[in-house]
C-alpha atoms as a PDB file:
ATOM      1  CA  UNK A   1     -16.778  18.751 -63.906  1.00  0.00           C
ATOM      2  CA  UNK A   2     -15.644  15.166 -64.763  1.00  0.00           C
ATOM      3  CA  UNK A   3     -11.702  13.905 -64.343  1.00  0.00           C
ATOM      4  CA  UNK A   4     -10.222  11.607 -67.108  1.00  0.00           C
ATOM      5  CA  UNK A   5      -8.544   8.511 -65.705  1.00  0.00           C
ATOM      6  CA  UNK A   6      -5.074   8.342 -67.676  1.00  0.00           C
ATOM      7  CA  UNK A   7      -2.130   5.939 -67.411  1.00  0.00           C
ATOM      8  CA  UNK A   8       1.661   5.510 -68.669  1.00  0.00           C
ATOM      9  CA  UNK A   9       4.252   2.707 -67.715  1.00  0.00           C
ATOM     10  CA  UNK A  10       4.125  -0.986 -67.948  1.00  0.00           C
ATOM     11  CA  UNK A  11       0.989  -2.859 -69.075  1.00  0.00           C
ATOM     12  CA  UNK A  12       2.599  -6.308 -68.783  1.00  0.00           C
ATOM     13  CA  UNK A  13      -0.207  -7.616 -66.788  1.00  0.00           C
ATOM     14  CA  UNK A  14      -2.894  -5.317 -68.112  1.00  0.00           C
ATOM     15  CA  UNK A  15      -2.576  -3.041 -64.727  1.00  0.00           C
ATOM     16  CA  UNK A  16      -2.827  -0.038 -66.414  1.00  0.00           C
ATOM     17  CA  UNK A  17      -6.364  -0.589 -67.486  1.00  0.00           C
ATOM     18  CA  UNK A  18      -5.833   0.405 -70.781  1.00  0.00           C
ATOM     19  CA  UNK A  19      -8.039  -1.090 -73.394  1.00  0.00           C
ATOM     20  CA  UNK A  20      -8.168  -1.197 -77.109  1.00  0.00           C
ATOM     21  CA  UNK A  21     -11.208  -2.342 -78.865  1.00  0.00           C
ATOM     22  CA  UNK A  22      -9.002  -4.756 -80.727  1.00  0.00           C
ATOM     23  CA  UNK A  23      -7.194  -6.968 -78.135  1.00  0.00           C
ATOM     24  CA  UNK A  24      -4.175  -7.483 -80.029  1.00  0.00           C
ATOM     25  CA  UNK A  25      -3.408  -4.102 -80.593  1.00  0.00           C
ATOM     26  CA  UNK A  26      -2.989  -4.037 -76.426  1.00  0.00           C
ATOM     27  CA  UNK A  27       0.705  -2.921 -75.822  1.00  0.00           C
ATOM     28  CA  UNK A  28       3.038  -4.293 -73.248  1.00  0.00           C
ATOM     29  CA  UNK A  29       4.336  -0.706 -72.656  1.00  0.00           C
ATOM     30  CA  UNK A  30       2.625   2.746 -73.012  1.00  0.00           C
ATOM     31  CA  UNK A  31       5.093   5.513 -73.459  1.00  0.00           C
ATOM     32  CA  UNK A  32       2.648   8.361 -73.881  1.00  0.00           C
ATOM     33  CA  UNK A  33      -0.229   9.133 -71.428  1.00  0.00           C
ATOM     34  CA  UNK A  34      -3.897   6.663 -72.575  1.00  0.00           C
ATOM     35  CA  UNK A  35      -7.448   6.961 -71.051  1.00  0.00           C
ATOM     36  CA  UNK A  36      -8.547   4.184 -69.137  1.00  0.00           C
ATOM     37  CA  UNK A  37     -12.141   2.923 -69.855  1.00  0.00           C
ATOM     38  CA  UNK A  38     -14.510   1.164 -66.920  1.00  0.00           C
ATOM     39  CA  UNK A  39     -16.003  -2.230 -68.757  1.00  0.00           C
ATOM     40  CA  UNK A  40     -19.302  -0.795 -68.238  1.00  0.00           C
ATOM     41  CA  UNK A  41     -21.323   1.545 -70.548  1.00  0.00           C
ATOM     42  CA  UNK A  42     -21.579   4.558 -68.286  1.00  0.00           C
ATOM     43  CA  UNK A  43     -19.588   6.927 -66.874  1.00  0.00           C
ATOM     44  CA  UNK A  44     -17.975   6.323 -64.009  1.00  0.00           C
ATOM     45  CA  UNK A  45     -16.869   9.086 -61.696  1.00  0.00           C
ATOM     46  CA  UNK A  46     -13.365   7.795 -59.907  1.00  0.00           C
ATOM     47  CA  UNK A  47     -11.918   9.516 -56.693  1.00  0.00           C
ATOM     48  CA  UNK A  48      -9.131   7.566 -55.786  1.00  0.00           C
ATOM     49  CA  UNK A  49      -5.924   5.521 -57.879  1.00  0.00           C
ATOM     50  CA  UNK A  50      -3.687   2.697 -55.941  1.00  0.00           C
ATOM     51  CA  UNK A  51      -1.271   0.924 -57.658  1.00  0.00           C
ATOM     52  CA  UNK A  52       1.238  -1.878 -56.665  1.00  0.00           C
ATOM     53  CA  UNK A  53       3.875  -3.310 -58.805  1.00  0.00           C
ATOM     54  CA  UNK A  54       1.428  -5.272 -61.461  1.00  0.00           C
ATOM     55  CA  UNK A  55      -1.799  -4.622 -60.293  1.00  0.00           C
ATOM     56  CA  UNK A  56      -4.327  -1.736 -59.866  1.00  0.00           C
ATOM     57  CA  UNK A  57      -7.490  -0.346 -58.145  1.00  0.00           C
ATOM     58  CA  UNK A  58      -9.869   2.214 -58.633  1.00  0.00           C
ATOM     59  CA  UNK A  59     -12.300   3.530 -56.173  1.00  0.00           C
ATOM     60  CA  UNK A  60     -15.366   5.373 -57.951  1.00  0.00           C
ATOM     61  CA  UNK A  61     -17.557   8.018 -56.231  1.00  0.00           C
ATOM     62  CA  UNK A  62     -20.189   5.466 -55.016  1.00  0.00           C
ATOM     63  CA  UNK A  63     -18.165   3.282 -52.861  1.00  0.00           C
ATOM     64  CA  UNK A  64     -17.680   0.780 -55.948  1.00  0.00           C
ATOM     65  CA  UNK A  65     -13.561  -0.943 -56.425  1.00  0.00           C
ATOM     66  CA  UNK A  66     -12.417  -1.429 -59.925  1.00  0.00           C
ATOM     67  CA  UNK A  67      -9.410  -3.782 -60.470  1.00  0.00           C
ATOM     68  CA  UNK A  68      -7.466  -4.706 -62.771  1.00  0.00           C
ATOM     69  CA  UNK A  69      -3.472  -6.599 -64.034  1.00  0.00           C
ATOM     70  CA  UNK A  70      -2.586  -9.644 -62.082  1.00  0.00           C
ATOM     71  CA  UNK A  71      -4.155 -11.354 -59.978  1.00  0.00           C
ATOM     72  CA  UNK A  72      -1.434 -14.037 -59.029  1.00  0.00           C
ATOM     73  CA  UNK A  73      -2.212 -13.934 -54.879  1.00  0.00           C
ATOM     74  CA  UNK A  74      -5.724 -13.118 -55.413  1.00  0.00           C
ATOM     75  CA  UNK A  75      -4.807  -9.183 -54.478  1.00  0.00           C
ATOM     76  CA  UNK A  76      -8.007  -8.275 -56.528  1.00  0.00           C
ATOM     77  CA  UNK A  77     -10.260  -9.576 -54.961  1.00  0.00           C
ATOM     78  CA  UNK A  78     -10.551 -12.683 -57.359  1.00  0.00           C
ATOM     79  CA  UNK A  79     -10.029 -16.476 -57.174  1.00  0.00           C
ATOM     80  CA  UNK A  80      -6.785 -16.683 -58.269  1.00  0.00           C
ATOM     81  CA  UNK A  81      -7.200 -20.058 -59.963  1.00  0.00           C
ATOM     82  CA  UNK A  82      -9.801 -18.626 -61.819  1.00  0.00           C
ATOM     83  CA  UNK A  83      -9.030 -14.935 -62.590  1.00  0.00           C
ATOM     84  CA  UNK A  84      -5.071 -15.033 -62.671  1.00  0.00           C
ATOM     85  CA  UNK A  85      -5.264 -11.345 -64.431  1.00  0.00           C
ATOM     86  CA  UNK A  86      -8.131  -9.300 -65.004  1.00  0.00           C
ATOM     87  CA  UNK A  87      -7.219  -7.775 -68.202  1.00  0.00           C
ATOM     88  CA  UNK A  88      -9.682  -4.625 -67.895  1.00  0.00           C
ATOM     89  CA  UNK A  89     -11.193  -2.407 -64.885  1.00  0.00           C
ATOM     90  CA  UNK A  90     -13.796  -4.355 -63.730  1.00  0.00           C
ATOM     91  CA  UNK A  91     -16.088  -4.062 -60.803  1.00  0.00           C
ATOM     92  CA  UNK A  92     -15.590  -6.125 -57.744  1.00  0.00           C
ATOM     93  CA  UNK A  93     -18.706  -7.719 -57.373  1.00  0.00           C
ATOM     94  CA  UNK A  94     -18.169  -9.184 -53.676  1.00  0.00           C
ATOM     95  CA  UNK A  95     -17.533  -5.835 -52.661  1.00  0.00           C
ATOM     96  CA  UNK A  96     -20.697  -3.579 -53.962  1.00  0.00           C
ATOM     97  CA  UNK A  97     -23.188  -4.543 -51.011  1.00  0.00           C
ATOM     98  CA  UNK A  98     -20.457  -2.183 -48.971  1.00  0.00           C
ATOM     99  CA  UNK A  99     -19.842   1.271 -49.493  1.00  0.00           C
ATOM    100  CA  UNK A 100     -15.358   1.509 -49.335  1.00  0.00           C
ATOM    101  CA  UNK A 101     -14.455   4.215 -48.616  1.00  0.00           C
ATOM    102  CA  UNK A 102     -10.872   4.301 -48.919  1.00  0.00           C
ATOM    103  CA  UNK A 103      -8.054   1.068 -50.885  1.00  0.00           C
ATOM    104  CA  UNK A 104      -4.446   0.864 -50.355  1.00  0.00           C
ATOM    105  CA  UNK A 105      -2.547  -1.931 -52.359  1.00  0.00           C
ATOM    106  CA  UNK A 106       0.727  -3.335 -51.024  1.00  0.00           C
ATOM    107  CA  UNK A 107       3.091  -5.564 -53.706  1.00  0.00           C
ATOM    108  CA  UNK A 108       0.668  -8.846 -53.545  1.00  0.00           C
ATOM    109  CA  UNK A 109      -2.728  -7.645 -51.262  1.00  0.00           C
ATOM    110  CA  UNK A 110      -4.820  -5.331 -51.314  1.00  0.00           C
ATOM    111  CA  UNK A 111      -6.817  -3.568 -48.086  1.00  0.00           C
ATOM    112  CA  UNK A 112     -10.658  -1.706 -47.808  1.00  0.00           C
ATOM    113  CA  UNK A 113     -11.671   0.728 -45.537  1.00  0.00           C
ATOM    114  CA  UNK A 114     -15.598   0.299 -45.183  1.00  0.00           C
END
């Protein structure tokens, strides 16, 4: 059977991965549980949640990291000049030639186990 990714708090910096099909509708809080919805048009089976203060991964069944809320010390995996918060869960690219097995976030990094 498939789990359903849900998520309540904070969404300041989008780390709850909560996603509305009109952006503006995006709240800063969430006071009642919301699915979460991978970017990508297929389901995606997740097997493991970390979360820091502002930012969030997701490790799906395949090895694959999805991140997602701020981004300010590069904890997800992004240039942080570039991608200062990654608004949805999106896949981190320079991590799907390797299989992780395991993510643990601490308040501004983030650490793989291959």
């Amino acid at each position: 059977s498939m789990a359903h990714c849900w998520a309540v708090g904070s969404n300041i910096n989008r780390q709850l991965g909560i996603t509305d099909t009109d952006y503006n509708k995006a709240k800063d809080i969430y006071l009642v549980m919301h699915p979460i919805e991978p970017t990508l048009n297929r389901k995606v089976r997740i097997s493991q949640f970390c979360a820091a203060g502002q930012h969030s991964l997701a490790l799906d069944r395949e090895g694959g990291v999805w991140t997602f809320g701020d981004n300010s010390y590069g904890q997800l995996g992004y240039d942080r000049r570039t991608w200062s918060r990654i608004p949805v869960p999106t896949i981190l690219a320079s991590m799907t030639e390797h299989r992780v097995r395991q993510i643990s976030t601490g308040t501004s990094h983030t650490m793989f186990l291959l």
